[in-house]
C-alpha atoms as a PDB file:
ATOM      1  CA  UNK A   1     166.897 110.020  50.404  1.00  0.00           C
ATOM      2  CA  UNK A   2     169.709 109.061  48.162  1.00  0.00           C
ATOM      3  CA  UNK A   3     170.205 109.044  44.364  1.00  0.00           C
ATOM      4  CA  UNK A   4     170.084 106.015  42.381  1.00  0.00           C
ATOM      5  CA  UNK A   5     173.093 105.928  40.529  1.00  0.00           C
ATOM      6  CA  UNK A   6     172.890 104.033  36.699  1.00  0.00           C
ATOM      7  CA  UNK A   7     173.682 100.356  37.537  1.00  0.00           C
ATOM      8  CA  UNK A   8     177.406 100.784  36.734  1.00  0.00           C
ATOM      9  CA  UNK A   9     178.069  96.944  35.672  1.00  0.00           C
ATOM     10  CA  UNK A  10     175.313  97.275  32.905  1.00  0.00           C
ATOM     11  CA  UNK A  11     177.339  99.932  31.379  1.00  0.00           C
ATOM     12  CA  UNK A  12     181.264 100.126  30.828  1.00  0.00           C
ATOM     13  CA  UNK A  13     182.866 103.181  28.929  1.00  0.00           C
ATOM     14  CA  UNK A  14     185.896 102.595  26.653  1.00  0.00           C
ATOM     15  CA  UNK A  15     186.965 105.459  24.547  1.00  0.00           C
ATOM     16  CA  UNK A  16     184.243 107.310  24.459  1.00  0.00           C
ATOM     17  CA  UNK A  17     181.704 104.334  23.700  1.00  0.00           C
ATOM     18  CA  UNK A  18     179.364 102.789  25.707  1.00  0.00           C
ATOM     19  CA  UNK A  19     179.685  99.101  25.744  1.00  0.00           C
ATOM     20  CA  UNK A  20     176.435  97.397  26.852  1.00  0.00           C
ATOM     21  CA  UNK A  21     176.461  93.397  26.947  1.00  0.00           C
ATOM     22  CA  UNK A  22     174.328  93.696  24.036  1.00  0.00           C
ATOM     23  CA  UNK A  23     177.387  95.606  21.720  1.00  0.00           C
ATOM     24  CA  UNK A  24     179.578  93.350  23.222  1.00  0.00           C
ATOM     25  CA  UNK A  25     177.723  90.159  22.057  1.00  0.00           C
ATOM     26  CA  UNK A  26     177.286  91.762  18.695  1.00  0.00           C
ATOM     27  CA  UNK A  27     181.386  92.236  18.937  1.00  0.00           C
ATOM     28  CA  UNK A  28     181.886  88.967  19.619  1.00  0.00           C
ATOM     29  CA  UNK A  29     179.485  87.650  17.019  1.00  0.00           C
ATOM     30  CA  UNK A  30     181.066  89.761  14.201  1.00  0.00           C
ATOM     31  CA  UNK A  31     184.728  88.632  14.984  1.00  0.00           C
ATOM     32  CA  UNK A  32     183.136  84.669  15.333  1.00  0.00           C
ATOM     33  CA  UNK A  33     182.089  85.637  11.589  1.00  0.00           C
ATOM     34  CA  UNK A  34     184.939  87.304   9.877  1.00  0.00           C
ATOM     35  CA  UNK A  35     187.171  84.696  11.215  1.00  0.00           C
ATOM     36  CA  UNK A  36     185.044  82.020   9.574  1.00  0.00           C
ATOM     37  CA  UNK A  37     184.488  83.824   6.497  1.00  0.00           C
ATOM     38  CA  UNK A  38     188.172  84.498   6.227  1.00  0.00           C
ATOM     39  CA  UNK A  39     189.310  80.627   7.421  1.00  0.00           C
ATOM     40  CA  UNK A  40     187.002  79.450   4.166  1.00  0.00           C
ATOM     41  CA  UNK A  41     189.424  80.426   1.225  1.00  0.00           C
ATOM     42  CA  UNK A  42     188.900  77.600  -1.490  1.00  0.00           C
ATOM     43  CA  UNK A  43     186.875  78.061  -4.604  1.00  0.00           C
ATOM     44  CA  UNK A  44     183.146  77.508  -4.386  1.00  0.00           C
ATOM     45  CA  UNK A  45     180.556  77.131  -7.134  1.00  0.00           C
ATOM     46  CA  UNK A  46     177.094  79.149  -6.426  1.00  0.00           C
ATOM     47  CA  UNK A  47     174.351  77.981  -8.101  1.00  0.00           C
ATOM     48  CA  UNK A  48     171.088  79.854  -8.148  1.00  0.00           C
ATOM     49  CA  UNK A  49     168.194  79.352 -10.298  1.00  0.00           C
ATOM     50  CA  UNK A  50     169.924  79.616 -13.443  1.00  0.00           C
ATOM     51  CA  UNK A  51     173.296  81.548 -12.559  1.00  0.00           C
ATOM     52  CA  UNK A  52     176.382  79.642 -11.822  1.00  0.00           C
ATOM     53  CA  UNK A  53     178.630  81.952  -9.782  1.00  0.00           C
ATOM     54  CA  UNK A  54     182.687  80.428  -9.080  1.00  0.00           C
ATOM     55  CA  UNK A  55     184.482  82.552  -6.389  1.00  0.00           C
ATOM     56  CA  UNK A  56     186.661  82.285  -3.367  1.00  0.00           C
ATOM     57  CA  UNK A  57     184.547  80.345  -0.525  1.00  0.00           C
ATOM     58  CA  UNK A  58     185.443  84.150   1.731  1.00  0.00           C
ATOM     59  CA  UNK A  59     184.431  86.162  -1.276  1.00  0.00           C
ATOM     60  CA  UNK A  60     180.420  84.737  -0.733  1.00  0.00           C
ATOM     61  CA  UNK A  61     180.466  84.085   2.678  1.00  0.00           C
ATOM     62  CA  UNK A  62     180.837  88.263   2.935  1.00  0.00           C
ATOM     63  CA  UNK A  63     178.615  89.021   0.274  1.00  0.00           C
ATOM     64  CA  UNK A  64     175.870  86.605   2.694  1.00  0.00           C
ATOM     65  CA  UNK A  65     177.270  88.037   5.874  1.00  0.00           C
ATOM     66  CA  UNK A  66     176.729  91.936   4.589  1.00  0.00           C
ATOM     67  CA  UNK A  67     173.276  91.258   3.110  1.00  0.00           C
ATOM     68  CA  UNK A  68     172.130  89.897   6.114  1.00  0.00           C
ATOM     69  CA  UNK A  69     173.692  92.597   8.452  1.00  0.00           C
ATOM     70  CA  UNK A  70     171.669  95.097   6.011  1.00  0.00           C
ATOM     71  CA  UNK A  71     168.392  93.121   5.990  1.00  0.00           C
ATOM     72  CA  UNK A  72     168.618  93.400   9.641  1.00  0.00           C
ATOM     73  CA  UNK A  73     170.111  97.513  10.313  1.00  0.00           C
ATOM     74  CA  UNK A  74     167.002  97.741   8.113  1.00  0.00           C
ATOM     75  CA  UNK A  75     164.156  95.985  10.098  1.00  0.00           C
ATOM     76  CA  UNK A  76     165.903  97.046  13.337  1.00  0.00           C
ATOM     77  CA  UNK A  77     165.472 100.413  12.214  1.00  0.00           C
ATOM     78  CA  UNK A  78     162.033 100.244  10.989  1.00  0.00           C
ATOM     79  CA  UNK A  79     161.157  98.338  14.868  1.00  0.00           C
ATOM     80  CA  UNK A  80     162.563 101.558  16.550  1.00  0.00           C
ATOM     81  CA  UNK A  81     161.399 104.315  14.192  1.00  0.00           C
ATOM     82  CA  UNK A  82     157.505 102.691  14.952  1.00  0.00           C
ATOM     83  CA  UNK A  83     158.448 102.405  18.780  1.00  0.00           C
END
């Protein structure tokens, strides 16, 4: 009989990291977003109920882009701690 070895394309090593195709998409997803957050530099007006918020177009994109990373670390780790 033989060993079955980990499928070795489902699985690359760099640096001491695993890199699964799920990281990588998340890689690839986070660059696709700084670079737009970071291409959208003009002033923007936020309004929300009754706040009126003026900042750099990047400056709110990130503010959106970080809450919703932590909204879902959050439920992600909620998913895995009940699995």
């Amino acid at each position: 009989m033989s060993e079955q070895q980990p499928n070795a394309s489902s699985k690359m090593k760099v640096g001491g990291i695993n890199l699964t195709a799920r990281r990588i998409i998340g890689l690839i997803i986070a660059v696709v977003a700084l670079i737009f957050v970071f291409s959208n530099t003009g002033q923007v007006t936020l309004k929300f109920l009754w706040l009126d918020l003026s900042a750099p177009g990047w400056v709110m994109l990130l503010v959106l882009l970080l809450a919703g990373f932590l909204v879902g670390f959050t439920m992600g780790r909620k998913r895995y701690k009940q699995g």
